[in-house]
PDB file of N, CA and C in Angstrom:
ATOM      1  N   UNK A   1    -126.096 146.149 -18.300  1.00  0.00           N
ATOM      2  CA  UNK A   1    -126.008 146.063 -16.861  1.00  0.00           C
ATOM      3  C   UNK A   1    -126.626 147.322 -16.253  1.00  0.00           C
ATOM      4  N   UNK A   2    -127.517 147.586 -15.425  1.00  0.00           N
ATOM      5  CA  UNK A   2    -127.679 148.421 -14.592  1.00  0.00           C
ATOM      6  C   UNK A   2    -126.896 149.152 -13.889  1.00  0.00           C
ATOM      7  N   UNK A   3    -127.184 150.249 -13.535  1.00  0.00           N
ATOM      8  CA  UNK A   3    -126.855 150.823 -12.799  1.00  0.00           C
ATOM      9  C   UNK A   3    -126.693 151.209 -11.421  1.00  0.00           C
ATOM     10  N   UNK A   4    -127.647 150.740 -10.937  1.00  0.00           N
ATOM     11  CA  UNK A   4    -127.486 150.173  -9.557  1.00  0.00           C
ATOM     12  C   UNK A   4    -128.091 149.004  -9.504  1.00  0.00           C
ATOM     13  N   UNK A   5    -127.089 148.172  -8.829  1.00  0.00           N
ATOM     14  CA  UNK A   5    -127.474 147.282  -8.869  1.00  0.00           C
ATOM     15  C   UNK A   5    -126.834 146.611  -6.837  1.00  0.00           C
ATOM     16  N   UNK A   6    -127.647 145.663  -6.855  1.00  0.00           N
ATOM     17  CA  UNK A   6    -128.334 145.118  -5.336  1.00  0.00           C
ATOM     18  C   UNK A   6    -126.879 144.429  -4.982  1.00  0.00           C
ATOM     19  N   UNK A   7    -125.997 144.630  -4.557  1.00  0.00           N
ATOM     20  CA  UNK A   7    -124.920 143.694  -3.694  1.00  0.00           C
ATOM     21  C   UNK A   7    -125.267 143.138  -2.798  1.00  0.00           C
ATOM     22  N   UNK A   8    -124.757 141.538  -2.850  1.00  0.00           N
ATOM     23  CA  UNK A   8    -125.337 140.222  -1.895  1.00  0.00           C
ATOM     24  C   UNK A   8    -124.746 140.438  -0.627  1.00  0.00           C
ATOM     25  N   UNK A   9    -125.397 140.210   0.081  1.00  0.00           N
ATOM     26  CA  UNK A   9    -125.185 140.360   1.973  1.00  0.00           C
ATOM     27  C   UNK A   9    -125.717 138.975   2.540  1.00  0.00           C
ATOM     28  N   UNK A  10    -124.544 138.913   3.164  1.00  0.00           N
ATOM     29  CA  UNK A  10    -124.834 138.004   4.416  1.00  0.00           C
ATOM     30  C   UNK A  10    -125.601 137.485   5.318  1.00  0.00           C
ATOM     31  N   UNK A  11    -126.294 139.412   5.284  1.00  0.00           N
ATOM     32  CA  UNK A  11    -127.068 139.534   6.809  1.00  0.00           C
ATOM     33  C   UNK A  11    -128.139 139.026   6.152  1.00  0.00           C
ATOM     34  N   UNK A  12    -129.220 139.167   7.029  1.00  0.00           N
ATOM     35  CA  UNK A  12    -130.557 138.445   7.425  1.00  0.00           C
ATOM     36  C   UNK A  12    -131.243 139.224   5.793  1.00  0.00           C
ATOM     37  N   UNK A  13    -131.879 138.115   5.420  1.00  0.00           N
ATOM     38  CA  UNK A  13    -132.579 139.041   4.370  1.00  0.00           C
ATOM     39  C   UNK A  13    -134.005 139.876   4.848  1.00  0.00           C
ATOM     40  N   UNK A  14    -133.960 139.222   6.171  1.00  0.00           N
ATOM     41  CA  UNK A  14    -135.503 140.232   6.787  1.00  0.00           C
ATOM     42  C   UNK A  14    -135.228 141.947   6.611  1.00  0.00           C
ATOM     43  N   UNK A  15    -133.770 142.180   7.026  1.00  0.00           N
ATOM     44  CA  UNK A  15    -133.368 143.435   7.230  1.00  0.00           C
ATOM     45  C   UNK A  15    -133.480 143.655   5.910  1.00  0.00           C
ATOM     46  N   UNK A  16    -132.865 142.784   5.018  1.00  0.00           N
ATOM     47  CA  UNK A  16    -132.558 143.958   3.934  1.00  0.00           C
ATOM     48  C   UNK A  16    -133.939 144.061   3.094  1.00  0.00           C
ATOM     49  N   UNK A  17    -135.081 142.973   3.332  1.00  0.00           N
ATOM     50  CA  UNK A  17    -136.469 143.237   2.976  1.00  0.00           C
ATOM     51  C   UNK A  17    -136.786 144.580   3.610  1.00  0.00           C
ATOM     52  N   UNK A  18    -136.767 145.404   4.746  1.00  0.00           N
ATOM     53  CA  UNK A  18    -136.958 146.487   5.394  1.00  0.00           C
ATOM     54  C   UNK A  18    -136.330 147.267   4.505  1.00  0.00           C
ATOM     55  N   UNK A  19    -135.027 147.509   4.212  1.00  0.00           N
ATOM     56  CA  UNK A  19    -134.079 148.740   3.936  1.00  0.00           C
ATOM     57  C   UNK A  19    -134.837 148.716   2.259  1.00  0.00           C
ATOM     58  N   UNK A  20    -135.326 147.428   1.614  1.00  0.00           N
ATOM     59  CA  UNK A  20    -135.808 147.695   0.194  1.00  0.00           C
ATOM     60  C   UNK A  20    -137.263 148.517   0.561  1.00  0.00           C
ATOM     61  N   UNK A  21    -137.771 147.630   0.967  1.00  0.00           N
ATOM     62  CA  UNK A  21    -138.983 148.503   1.719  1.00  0.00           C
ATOM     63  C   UNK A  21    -139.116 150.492   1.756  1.00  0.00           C
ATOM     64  N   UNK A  22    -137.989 150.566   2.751  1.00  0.00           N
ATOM     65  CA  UNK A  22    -137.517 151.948   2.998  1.00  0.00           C
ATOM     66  C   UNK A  22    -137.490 152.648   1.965  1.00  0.00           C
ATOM     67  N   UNK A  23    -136.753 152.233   0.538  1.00  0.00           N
ATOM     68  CA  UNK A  23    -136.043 152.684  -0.102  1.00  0.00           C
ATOM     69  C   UNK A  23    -137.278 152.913  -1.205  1.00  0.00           C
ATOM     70  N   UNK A  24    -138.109 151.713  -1.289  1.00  0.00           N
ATOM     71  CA  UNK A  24    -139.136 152.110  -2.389  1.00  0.00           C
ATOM     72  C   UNK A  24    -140.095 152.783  -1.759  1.00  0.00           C
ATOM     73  N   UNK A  25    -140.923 153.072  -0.323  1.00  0.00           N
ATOM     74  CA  UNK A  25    -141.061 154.375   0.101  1.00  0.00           C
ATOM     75  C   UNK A  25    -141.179 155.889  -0.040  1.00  0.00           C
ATOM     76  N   UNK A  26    -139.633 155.627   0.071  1.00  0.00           N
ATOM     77  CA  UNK A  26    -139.026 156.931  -0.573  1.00  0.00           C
ATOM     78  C   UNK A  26    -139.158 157.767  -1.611  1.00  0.00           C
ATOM     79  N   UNK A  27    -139.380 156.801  -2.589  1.00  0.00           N
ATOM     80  CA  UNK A  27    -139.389 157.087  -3.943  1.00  0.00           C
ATOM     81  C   UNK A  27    -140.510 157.060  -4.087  1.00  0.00           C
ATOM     82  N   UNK A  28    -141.358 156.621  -3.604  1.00  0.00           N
ATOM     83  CA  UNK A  28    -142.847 157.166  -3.785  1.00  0.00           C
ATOM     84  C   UNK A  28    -143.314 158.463  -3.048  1.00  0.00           C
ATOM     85  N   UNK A  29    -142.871 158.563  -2.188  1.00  0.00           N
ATOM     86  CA  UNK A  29    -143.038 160.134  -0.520  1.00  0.00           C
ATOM     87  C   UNK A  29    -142.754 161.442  -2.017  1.00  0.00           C
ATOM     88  N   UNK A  30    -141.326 160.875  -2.633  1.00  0.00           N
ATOM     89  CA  UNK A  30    -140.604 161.710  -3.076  1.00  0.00           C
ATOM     90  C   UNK A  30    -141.688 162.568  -4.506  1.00  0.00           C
ATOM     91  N   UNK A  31    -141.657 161.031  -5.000  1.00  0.00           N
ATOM     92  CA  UNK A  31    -142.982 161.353  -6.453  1.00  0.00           C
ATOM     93  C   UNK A  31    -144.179 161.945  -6.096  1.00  0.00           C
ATOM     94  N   UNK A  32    -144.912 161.834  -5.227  1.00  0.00           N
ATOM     95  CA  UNK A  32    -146.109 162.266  -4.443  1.00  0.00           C
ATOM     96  C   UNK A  32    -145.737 163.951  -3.989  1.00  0.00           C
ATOM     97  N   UNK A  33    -144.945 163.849  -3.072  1.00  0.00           N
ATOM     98  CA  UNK A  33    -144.268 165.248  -2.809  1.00  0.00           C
ATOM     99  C   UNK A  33    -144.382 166.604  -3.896  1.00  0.00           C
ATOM    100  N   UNK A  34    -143.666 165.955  -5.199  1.00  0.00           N
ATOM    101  CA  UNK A  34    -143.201 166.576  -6.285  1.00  0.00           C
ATOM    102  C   UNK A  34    -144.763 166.892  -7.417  1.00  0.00           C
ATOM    103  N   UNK A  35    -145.436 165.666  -7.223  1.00  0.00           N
ATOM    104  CA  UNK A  35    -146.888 165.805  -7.887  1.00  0.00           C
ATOM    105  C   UNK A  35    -147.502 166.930  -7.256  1.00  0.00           C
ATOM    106  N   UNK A  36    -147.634 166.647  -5.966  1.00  0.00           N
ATOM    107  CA  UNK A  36    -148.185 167.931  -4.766  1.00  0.00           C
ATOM    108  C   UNK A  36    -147.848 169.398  -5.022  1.00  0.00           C
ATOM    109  N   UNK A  37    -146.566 169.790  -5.268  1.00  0.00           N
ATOM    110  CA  UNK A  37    -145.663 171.004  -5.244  1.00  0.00           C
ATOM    111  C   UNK A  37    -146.069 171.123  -7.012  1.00  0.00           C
ATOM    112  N   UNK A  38    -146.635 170.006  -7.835  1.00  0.00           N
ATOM    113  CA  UNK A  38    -146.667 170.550  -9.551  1.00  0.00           C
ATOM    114  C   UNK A  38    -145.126 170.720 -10.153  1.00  0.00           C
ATOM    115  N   UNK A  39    -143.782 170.023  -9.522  1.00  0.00           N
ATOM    116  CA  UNK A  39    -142.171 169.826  -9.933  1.00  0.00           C
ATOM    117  C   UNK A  39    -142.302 168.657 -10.765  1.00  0.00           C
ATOM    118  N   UNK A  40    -142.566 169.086 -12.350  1.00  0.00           N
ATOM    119  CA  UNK A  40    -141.998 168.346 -12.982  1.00  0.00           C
ATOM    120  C   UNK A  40    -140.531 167.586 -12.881  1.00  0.00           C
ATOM    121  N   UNK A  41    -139.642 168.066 -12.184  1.00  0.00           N
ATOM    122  CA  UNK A  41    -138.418 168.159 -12.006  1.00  0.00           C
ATOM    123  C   UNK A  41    -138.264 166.605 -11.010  1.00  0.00           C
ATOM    124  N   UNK A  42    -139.248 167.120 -10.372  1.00  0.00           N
ATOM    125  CA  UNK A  42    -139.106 165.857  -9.231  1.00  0.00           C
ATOM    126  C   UNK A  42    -139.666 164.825  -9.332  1.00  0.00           C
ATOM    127  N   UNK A  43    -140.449 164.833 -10.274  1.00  0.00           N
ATOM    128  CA  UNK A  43    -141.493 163.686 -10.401  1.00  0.00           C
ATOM    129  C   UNK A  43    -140.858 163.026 -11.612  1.00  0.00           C
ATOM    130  N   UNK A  44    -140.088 163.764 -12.337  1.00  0.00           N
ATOM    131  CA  UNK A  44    -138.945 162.660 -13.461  1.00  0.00           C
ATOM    132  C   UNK A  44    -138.054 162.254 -12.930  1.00  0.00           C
ATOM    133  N   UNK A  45    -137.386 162.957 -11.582  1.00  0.00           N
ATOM    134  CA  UNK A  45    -136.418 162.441 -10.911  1.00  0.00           C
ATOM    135  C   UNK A  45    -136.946 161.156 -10.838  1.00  0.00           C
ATOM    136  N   UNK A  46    -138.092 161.027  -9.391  1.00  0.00           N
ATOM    137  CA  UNK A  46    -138.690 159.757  -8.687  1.00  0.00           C
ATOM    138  C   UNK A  46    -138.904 159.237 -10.139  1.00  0.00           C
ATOM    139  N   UNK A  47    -139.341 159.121 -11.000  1.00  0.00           N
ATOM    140  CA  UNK A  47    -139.437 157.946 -12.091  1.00  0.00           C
ATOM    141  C   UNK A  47    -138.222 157.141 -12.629  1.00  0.00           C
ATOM    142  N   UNK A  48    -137.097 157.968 -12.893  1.00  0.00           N
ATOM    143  CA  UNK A  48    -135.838 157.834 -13.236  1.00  0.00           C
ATOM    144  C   UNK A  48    -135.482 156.873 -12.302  1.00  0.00           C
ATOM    145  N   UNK A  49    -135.391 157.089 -11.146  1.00  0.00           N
ATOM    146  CA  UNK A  49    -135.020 156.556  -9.818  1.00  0.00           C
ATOM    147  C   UNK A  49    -135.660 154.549  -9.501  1.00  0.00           C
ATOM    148  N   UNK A  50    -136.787 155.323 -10.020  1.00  0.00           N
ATOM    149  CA  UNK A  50    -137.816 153.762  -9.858  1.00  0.00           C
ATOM    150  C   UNK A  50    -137.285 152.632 -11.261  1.00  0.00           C
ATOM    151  N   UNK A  51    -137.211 153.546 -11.991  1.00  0.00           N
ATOM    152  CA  UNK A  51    -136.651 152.899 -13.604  1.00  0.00           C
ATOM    153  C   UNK A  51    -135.218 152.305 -13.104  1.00  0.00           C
ATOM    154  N   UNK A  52    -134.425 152.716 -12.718  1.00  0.00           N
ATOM    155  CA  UNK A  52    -133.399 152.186 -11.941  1.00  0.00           C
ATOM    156  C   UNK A  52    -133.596 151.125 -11.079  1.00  0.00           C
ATOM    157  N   UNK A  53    -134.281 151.250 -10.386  1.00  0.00           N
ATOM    158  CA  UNK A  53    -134.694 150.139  -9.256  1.00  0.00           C
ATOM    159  C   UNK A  53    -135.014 148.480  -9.735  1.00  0.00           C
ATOM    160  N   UNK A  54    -136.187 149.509 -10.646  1.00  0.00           N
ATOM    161  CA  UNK A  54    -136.711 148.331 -11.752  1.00  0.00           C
ATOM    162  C   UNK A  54    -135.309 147.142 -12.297  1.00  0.00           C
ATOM    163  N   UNK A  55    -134.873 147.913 -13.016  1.00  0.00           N
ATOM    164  CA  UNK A  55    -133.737 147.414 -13.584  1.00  0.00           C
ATOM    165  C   UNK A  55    -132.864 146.773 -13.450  1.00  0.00           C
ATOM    166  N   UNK A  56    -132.921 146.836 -11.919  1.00  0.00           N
ATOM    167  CA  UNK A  56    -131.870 146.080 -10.616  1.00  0.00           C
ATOM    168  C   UNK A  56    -132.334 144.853 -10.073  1.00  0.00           C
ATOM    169  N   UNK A  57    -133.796 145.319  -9.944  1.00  0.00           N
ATOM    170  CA  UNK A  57    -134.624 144.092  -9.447  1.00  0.00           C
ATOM    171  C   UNK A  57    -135.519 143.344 -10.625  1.00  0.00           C
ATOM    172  N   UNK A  58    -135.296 142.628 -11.594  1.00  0.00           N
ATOM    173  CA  UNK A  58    -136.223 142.472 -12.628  1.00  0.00           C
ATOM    174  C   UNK A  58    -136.930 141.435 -11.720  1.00  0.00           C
ATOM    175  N   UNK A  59    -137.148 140.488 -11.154  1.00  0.00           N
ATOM    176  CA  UNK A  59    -138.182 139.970 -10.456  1.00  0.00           C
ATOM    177  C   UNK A  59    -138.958 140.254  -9.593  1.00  0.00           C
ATOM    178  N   UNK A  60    -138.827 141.332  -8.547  1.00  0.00           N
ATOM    179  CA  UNK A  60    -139.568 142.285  -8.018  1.00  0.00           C
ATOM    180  C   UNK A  60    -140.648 142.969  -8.657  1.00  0.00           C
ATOM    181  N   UNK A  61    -141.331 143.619  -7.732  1.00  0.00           N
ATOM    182  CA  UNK A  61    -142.750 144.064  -8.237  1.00  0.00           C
ATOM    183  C   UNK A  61    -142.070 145.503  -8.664  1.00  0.00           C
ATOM    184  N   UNK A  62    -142.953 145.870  -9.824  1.00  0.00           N
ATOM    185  CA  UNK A  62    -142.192 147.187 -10.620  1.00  0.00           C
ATOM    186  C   UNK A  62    -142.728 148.542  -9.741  1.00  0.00           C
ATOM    187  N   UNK A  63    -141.654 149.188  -9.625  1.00  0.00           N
ATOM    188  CA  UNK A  63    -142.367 150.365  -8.722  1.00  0.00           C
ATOM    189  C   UNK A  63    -142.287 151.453  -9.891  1.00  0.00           C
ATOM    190  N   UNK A  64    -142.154 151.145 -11.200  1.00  0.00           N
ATOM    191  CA  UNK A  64    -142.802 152.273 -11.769  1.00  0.00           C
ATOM    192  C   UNK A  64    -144.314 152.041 -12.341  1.00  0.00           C
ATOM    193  N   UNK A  65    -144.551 150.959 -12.113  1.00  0.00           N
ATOM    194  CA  UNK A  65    -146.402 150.685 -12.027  1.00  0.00           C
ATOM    195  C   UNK A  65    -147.114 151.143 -10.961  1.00  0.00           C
ATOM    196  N   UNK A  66    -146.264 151.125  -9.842  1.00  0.00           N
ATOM    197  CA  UNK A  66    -147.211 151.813  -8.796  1.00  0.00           C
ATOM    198  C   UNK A  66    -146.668 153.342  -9.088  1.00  0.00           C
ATOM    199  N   UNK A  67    -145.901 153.732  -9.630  1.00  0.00           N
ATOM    200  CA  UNK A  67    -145.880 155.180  -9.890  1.00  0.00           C
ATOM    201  C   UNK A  67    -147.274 156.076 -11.095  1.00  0.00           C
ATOM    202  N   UNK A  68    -147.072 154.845 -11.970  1.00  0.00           N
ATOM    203  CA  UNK A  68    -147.909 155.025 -12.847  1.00  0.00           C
ATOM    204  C   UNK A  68    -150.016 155.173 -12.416  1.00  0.00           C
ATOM    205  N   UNK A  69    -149.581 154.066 -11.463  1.00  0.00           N
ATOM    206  CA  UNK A  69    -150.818 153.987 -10.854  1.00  0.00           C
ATOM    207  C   UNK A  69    -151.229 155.485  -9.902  1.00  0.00           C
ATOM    208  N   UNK A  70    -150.579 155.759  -9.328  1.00  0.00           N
ATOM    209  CA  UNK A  70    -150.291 157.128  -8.774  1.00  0.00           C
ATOM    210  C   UNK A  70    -150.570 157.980  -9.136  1.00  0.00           C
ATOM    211  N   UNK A  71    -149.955 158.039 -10.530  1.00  0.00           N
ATOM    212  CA  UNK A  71    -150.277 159.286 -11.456  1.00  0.00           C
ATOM    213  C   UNK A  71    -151.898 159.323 -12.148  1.00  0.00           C
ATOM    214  N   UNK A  72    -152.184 158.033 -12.332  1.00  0.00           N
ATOM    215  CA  UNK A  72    -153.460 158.064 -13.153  1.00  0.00           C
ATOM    216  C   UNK A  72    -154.718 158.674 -11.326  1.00  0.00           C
ATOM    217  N   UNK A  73    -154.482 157.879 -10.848  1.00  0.00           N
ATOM    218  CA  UNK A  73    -155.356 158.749  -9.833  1.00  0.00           C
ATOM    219  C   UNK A  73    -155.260 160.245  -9.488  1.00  0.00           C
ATOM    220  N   UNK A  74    -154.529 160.572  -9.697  1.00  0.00           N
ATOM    221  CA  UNK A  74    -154.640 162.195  -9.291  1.00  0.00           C
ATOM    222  C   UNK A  74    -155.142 162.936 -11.125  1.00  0.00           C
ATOM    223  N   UNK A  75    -155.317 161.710 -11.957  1.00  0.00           N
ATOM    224  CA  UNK A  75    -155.751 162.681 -12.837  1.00  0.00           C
ATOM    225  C   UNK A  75    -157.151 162.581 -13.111  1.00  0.00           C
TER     226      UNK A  75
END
C-alpha cells in the first residue's frame, strides 16, 4: 500500500483535477529549483515525492518521467 494515498471526495472532480494539478507543479518548481541551486538534497527529495505520487496514482501519467525528462535536458 502506499503511502499517500488519494481519499475519495464528493466534490467536483474539476477541483480536485486543479489541486492534483497544483500539487504536481510543485514538485516539479521544487526539482527544478533544487537542480538550479546544484541541492542534491532537494532534487532526491522532489523525486521521492513524485515516486510517492506515482504510487498513489498508478493510472496517471508518471511524474517521475517528466522528472526524468527534466533531468536529461539540463544535461
Amino acid at each position: 500500500m502506499p503511502k499517500l494515498a488519494l481519499i475519495p471526495s464528493d466534490g467536483p472532480s474539476e477541483q480536485l483535477a486543479q489541486i492534483e494539478a497544483s500539487v504536481r507543479a510543485s514538485v516539479v518548481t521544487d526539482f527544478l529549483a533544487a537542480q538550479q541551486k546544484g541541492s542534491l538534497l532537494g532534487q532526491l527529495a522532489a523525486e521521492f515525492l513524485a515516486s510517492q505520487i506515482d504510487d498513489s496514482t498508478p493510472d496517471g501519467p508518471r511524474l517521475t518521467d517528466e522528472l526524468d525528462a527534466l533531468r536529461n535536458l539540463a544535461a
